[in-house]
PDB file of N, CA and C in Angstrom:
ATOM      1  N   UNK A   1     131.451   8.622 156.830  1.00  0.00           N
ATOM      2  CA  UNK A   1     131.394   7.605 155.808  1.00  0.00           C
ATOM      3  C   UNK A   1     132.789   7.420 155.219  1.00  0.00           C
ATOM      4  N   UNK A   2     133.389   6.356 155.163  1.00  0.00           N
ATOM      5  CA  UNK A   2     134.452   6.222 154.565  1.00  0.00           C
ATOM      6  C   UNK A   2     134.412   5.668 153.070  1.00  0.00           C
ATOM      7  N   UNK A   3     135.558   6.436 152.367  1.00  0.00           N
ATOM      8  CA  UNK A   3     135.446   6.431 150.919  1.00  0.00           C
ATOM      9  C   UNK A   3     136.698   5.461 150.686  1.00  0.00           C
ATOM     10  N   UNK A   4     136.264   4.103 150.095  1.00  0.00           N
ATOM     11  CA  UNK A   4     137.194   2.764 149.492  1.00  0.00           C
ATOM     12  C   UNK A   4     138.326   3.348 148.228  1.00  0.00           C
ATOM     13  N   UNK A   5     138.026   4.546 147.837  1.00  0.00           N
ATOM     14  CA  UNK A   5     139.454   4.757 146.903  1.00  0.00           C
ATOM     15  C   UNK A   5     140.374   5.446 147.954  1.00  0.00           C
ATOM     16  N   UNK A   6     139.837   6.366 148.843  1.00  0.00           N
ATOM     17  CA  UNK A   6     140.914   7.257 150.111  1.00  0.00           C
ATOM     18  C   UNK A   6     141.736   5.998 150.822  1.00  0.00           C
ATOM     19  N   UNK A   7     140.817   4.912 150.867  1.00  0.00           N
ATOM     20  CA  UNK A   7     141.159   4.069 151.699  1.00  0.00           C
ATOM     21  C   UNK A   7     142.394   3.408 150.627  1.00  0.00           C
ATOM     22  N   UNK A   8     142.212   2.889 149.613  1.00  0.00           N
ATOM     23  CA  UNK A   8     143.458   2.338 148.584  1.00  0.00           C
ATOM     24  C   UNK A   8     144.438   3.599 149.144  1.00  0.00           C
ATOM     25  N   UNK A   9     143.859   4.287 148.715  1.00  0.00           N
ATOM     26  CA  UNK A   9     145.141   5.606 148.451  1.00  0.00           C
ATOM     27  C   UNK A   9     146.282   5.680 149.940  1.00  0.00           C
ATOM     28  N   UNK A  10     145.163   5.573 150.974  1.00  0.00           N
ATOM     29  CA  UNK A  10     146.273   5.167 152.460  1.00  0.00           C
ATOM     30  C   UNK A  10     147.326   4.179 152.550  1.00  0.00           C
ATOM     31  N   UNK A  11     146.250   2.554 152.065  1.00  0.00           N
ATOM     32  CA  UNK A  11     146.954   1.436 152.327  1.00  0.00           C
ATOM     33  C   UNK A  11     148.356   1.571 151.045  1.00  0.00           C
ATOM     34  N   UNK A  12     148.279   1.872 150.213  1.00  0.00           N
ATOM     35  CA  UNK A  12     149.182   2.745 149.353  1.00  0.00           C
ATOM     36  C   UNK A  12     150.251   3.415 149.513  1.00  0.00           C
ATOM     37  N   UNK A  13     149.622   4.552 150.225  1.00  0.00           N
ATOM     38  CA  UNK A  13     151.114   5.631 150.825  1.00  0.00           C
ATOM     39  C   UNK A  13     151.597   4.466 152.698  1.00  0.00           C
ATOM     40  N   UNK A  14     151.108   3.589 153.073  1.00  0.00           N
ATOM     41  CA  UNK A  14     151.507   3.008 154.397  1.00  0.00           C
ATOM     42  C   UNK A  14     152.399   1.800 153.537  1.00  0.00           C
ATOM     43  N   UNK A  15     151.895   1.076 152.276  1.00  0.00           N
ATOM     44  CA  UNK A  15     152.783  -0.047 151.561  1.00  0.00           C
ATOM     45  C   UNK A  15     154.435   0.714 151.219  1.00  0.00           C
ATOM     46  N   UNK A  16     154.067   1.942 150.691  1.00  0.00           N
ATOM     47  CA  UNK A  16     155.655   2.245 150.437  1.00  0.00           C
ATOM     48  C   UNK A  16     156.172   3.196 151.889  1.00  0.00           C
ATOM     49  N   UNK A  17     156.017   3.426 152.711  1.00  0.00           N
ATOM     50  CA  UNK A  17     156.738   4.073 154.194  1.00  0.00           C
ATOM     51  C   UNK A  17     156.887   2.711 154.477  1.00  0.00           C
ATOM     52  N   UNK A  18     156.139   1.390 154.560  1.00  0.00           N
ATOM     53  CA  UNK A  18     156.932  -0.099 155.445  1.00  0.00           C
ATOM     54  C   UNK A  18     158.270  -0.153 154.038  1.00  0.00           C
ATOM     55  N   UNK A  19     157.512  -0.622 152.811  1.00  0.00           N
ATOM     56  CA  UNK A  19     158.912  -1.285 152.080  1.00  0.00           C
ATOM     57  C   UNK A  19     160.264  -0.473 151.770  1.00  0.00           C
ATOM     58  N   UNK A  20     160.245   1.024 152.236  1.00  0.00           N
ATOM     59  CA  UNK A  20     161.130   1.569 152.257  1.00  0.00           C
ATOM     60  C   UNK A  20     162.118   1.886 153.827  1.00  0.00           C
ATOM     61  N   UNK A  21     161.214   1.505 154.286  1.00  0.00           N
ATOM     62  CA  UNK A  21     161.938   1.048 155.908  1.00  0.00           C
ATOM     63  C   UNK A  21     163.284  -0.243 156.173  1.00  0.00           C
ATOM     64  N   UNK A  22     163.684   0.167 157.068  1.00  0.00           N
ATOM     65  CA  UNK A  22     164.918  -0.848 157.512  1.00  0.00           C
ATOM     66  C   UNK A  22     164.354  -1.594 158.040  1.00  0.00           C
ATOM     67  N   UNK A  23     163.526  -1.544 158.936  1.00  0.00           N
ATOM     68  CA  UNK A  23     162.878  -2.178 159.971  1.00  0.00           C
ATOM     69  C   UNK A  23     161.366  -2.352 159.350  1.00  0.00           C
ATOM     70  N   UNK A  24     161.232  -3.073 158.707  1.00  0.00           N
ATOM     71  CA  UNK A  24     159.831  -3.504 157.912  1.00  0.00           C
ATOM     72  C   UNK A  24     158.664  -3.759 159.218  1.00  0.00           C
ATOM     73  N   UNK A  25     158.706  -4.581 160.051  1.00  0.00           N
ATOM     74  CA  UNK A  25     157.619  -4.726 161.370  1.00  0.00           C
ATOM     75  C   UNK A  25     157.906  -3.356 162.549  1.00  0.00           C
ATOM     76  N   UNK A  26     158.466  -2.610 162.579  1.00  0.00           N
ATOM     77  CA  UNK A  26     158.943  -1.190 163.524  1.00  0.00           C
ATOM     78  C   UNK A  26     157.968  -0.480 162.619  1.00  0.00           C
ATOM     79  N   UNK A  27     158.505  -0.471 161.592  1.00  0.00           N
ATOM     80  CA  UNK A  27     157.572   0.700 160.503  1.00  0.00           C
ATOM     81  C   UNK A  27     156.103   0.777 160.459  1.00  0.00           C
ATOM     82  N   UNK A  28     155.426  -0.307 160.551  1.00  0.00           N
ATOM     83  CA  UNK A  28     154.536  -1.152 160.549  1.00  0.00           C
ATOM     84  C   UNK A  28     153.789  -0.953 162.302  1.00  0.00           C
ATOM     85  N   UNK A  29     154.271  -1.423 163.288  1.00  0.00           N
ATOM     86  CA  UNK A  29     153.883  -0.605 164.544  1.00  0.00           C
ATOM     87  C   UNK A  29     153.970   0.052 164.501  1.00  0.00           C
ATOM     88  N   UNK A  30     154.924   1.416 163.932  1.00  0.00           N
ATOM     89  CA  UNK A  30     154.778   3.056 163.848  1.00  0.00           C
ATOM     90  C   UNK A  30     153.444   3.473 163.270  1.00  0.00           C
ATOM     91  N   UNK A  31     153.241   2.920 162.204  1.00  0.00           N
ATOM     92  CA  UNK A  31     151.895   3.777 161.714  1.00  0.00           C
ATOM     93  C   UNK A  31     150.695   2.784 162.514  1.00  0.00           C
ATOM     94  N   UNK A  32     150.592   2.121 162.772  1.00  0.00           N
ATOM     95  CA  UNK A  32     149.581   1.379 163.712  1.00  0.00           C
ATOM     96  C   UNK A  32     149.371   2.882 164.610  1.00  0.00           C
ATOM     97  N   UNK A  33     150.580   3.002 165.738  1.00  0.00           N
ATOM     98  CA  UNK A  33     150.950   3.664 166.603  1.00  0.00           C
ATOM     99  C   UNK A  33     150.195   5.031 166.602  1.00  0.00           C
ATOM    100  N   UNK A  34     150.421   5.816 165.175  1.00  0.00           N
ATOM    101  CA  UNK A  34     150.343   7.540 164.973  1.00  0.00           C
ATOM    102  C   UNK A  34     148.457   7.317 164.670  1.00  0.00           C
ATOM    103  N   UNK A  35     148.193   6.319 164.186  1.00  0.00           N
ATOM    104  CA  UNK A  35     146.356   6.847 164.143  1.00  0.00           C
ATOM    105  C   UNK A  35     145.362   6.191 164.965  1.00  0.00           C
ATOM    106  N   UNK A  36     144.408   6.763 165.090  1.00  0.00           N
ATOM    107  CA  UNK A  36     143.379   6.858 166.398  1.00  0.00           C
ATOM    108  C   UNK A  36     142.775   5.454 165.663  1.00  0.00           C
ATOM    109  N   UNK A  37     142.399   5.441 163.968  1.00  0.00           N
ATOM    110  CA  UNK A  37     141.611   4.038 163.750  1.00  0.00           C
ATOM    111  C   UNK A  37     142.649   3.690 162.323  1.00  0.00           C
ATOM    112  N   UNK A  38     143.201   2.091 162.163  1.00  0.00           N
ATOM    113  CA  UNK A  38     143.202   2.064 161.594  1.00  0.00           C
ATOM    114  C   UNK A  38     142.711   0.525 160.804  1.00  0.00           C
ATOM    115  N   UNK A  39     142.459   0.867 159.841  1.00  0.00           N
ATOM    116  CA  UNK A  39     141.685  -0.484 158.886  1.00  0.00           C
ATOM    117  C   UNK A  39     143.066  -1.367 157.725  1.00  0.00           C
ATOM    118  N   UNK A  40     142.145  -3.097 158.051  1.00  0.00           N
ATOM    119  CA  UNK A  40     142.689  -3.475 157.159  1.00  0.00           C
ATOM    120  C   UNK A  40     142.068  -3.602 155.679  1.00  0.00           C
ATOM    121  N   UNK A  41     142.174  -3.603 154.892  1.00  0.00           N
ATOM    122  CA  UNK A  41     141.766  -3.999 153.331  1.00  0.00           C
ATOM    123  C   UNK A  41     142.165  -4.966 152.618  1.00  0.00           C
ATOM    124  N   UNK A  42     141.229  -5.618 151.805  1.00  0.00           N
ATOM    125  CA  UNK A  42     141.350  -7.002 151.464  1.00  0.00           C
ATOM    126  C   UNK A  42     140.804  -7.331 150.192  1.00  0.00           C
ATOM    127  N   UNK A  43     141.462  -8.160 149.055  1.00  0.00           N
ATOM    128  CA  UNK A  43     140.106  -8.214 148.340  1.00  0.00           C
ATOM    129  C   UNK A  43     139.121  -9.183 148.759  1.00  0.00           C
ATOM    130  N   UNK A  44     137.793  -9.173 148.549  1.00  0.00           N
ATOM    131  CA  UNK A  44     136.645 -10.080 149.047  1.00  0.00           C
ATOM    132  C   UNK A  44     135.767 -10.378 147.816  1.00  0.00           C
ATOM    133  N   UNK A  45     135.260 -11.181 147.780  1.00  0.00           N
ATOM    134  CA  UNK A  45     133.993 -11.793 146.912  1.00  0.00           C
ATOM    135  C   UNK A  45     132.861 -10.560 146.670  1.00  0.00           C
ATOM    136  N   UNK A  46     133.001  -9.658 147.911  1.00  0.00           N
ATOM    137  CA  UNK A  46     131.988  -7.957 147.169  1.00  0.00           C
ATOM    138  C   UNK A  46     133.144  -7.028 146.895  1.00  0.00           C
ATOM    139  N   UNK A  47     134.288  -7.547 146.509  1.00  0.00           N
ATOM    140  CA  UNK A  47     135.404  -6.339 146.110  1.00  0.00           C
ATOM    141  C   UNK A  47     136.292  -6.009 147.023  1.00  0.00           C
ATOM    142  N   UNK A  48     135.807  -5.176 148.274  1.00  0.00           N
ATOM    143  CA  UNK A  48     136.779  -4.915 148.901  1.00  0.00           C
ATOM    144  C   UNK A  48     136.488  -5.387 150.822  1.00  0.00           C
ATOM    145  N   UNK A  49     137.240  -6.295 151.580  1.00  0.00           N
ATOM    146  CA  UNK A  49     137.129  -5.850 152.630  1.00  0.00           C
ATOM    147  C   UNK A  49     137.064  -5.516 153.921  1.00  0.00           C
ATOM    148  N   UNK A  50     136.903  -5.108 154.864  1.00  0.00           N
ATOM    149  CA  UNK A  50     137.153  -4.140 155.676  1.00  0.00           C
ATOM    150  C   UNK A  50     137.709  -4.998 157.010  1.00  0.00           C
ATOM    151  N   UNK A  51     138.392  -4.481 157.625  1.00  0.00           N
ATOM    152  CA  UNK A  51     138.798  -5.303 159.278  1.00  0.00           C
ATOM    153  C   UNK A  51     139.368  -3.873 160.148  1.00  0.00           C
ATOM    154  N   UNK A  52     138.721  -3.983 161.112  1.00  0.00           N
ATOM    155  CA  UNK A  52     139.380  -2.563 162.109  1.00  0.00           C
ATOM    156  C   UNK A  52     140.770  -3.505 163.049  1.00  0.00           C
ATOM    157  N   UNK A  53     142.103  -3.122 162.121  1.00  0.00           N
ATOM    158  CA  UNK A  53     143.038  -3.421 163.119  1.00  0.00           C
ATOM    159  C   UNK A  53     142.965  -2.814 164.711  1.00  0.00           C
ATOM    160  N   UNK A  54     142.519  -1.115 164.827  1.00  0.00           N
ATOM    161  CA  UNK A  54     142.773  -0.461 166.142  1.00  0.00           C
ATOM    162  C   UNK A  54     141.608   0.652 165.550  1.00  0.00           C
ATOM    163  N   UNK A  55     140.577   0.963 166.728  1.00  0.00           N
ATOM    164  CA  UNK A  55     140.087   1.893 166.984  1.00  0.00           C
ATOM    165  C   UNK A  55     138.713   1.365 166.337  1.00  0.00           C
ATOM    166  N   UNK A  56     138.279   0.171 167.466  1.00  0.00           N
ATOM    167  CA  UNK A  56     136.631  -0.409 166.859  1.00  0.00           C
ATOM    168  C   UNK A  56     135.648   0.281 168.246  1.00  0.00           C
ATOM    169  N   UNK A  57     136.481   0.792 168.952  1.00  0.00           N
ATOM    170  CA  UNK A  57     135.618   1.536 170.296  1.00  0.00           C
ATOM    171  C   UNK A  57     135.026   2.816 169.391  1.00  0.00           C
ATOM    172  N   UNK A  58     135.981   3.534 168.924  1.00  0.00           N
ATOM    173  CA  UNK A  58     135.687   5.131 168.414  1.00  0.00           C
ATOM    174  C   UNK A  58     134.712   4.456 167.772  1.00  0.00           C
ATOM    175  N   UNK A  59     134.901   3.849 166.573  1.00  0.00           N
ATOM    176  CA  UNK A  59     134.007   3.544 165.735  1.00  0.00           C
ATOM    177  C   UNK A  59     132.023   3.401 166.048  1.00  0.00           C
ATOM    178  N   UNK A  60     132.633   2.470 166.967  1.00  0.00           N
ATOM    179  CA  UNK A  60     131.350   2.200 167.640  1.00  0.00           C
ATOM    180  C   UNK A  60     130.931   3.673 168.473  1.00  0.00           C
ATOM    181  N   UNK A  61     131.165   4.039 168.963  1.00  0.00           N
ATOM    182  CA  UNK A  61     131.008   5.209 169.575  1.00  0.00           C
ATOM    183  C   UNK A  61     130.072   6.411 168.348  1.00  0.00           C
ATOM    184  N   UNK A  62     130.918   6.646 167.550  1.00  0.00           N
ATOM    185  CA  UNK A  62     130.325   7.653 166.294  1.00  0.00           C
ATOM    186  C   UNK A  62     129.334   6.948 165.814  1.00  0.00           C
ATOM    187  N   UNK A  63     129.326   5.509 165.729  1.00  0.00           N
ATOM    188  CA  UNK A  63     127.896   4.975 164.988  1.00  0.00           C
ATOM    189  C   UNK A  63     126.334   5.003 166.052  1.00  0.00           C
ATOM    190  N   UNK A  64     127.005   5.013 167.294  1.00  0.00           N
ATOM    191  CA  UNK A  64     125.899   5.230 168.527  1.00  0.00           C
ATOM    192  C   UNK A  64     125.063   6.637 168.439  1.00  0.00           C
ATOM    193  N   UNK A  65     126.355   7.483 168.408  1.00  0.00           N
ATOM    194  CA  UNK A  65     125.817   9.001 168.704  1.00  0.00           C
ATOM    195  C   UNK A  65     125.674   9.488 167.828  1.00  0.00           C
ATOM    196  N   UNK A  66     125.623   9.065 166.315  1.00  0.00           N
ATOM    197  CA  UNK A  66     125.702   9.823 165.514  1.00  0.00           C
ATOM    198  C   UNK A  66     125.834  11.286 165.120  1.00  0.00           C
ATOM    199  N   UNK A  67     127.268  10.975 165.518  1.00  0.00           N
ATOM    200  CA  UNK A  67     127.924  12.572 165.228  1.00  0.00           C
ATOM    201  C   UNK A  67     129.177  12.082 164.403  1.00  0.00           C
ATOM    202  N   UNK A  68     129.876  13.394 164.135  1.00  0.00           N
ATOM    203  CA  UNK A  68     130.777  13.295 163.464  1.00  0.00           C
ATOM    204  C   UNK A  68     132.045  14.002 163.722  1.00  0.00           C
ATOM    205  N   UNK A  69     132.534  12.889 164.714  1.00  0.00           N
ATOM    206  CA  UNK A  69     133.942  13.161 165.433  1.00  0.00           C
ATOM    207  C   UNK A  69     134.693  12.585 164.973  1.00  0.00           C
ATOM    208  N   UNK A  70     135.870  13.761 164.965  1.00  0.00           N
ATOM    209  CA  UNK A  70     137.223  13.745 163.908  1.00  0.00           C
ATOM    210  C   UNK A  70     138.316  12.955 164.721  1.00  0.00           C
ATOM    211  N   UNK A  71     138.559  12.010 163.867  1.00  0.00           N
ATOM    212  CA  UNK A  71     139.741  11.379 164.039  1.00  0.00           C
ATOM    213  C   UNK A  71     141.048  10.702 163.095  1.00  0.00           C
ATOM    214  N   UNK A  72     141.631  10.477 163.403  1.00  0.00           N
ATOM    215  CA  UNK A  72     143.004  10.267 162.322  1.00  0.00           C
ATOM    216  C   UNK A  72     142.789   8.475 161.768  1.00  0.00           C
ATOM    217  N   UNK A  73     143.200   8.222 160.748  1.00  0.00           N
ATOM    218  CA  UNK A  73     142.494   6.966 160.578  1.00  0.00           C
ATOM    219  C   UNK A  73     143.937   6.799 158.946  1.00  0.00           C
ATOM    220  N   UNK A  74     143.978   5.398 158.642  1.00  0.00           N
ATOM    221  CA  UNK A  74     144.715   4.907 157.773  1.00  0.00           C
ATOM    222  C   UNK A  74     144.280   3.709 157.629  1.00  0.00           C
ATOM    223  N   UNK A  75     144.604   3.091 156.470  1.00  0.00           N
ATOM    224  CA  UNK A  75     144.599   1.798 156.204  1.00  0.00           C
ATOM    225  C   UNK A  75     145.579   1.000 155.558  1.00  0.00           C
ATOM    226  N   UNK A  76     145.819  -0.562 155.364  1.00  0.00           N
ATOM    227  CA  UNK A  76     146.808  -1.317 155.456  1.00  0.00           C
ATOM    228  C   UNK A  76     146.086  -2.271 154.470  1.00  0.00           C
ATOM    229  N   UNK A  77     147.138  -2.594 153.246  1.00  0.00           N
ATOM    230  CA  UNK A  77     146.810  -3.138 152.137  1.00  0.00           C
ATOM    231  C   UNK A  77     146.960  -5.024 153.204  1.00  0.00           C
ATOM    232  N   UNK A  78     146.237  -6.009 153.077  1.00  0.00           N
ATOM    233  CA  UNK A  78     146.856  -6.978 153.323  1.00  0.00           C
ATOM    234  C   UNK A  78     145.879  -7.990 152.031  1.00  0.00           C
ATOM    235  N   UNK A  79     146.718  -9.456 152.196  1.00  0.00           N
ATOM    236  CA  UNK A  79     145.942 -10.183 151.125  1.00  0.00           C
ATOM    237  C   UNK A  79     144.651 -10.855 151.441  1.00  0.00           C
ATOM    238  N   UNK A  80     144.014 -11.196 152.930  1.00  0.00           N
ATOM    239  CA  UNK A  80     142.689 -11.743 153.446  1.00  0.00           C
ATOM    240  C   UNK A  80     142.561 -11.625 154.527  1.00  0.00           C
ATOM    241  N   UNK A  81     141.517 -11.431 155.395  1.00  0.00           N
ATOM    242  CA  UNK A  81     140.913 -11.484 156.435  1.00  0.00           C
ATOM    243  C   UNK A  81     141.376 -11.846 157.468  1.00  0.00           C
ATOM    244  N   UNK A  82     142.574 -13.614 157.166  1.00  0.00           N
ATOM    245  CA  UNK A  82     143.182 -14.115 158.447  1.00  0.00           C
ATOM    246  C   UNK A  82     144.199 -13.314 158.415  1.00  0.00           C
ATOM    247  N   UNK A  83     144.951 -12.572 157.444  1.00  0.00           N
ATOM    248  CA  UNK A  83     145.930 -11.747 157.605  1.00  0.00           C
ATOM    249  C   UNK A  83     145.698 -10.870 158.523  1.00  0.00           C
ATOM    250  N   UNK A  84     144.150  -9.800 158.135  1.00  0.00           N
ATOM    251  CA  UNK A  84     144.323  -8.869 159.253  1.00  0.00           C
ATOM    252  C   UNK A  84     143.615  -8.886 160.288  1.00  0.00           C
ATOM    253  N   UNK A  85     143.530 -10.417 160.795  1.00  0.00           N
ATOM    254  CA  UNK A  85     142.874 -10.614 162.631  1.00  0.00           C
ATOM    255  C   UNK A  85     144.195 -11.159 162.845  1.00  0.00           C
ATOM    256  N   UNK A  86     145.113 -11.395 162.040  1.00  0.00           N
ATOM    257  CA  UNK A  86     146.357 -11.993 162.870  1.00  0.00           C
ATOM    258  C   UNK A  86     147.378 -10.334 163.208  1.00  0.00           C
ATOM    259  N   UNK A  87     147.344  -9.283 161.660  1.00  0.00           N
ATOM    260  CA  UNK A  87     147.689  -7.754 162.096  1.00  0.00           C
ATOM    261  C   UNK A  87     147.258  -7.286 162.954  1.00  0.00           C
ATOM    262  N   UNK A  88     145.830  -7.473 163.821  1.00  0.00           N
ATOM    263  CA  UNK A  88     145.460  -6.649 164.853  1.00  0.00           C
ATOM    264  C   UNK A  88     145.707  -7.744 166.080  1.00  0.00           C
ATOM    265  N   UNK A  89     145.737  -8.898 165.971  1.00  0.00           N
ATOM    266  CA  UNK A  89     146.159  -9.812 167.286  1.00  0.00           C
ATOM    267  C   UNK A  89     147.809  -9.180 167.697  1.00  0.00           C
ATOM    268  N   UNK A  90     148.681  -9.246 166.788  1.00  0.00           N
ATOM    269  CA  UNK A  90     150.120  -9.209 166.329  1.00  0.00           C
ATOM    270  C   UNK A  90     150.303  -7.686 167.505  1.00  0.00           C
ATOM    271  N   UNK A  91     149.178  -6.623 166.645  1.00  0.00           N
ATOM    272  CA  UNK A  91     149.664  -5.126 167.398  1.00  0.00           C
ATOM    273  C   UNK A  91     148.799  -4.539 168.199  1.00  0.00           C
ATOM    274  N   UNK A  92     148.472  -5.607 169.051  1.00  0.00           N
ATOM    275  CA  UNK A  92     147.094  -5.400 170.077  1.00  0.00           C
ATOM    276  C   UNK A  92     148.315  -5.023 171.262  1.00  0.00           C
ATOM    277  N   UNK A  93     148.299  -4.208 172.684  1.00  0.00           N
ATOM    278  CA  UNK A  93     148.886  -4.228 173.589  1.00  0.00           C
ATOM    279  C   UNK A  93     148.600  -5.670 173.979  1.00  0.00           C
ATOM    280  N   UNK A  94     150.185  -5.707 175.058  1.00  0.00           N
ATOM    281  CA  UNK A  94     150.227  -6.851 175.808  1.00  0.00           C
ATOM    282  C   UNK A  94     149.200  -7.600 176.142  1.00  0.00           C
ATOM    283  N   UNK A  95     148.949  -6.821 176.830  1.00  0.00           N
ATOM    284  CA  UNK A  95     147.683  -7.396 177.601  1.00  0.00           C
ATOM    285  C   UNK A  95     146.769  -7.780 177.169  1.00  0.00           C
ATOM    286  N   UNK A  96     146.326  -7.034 176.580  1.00  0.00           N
ATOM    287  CA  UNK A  96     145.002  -7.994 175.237  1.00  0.00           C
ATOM    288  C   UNK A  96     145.589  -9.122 174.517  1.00  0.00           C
ATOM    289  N   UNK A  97     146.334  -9.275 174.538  1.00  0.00           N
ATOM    290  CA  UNK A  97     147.082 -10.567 174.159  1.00  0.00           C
ATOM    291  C   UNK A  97     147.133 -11.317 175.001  1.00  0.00           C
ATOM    292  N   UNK A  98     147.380 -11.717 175.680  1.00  0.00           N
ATOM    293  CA  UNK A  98     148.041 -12.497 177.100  1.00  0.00           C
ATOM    294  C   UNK A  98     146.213 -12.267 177.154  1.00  0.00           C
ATOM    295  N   UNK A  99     145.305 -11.704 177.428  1.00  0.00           N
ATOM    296  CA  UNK A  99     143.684 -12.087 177.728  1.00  0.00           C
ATOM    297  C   UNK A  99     143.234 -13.051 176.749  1.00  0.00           C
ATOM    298  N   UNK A 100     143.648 -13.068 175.384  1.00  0.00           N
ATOM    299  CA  UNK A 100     143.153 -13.605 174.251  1.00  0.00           C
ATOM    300  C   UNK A 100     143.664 -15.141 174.201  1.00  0.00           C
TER     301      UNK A 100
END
């Protein structure tokens, strides 16, 4: 179950590692890069919400088998929804791009 303040608290510590970067979009694929899932956050009309930039297989996977397999996970403050289907189009591999 994921908890929406852990989740602030990520998109949080990932807002200041990009704005303190040289390379603001490098920084930005780096932490994409280091976790197995990570989410975007948004505000929404129910408060907060949710978009899986990377790792909607695992996801789906743990909601099938219901178990509870550990994985590394972060999230990414953005301002709406088209923001983060354009963040996960943006840092999708090649190829899923070029398919899309």
């Amino acid at each position: 179950m994921l908890d929406f303040h852990e989740l602030r608290e990520l998109a949080a510590d990932v807002r200041v590692f990009v704005d303190v970067a040289e390379d603001k979009a490098e920084a930005l694929r780096t932490v994409i890069a280091a976790y197995d899932v990570v989410l975007a956050i948004f505000p929404s009309e129910e408060g907060m919400g949710l978009h899986v930039i990377k790792g909607s297989q695992i996801l789906d996977k743990i909601a099938k088998s219901r178990t509870h397999a550990i994985y590394s996970h972060t999230a990414i403050a953005v301002p709406d929804l088209e923001h983060a289907q354009m963040l996960k189009y943006l840092t999708a591999p090649v190829e899923q791009r070029i398919a899309a």
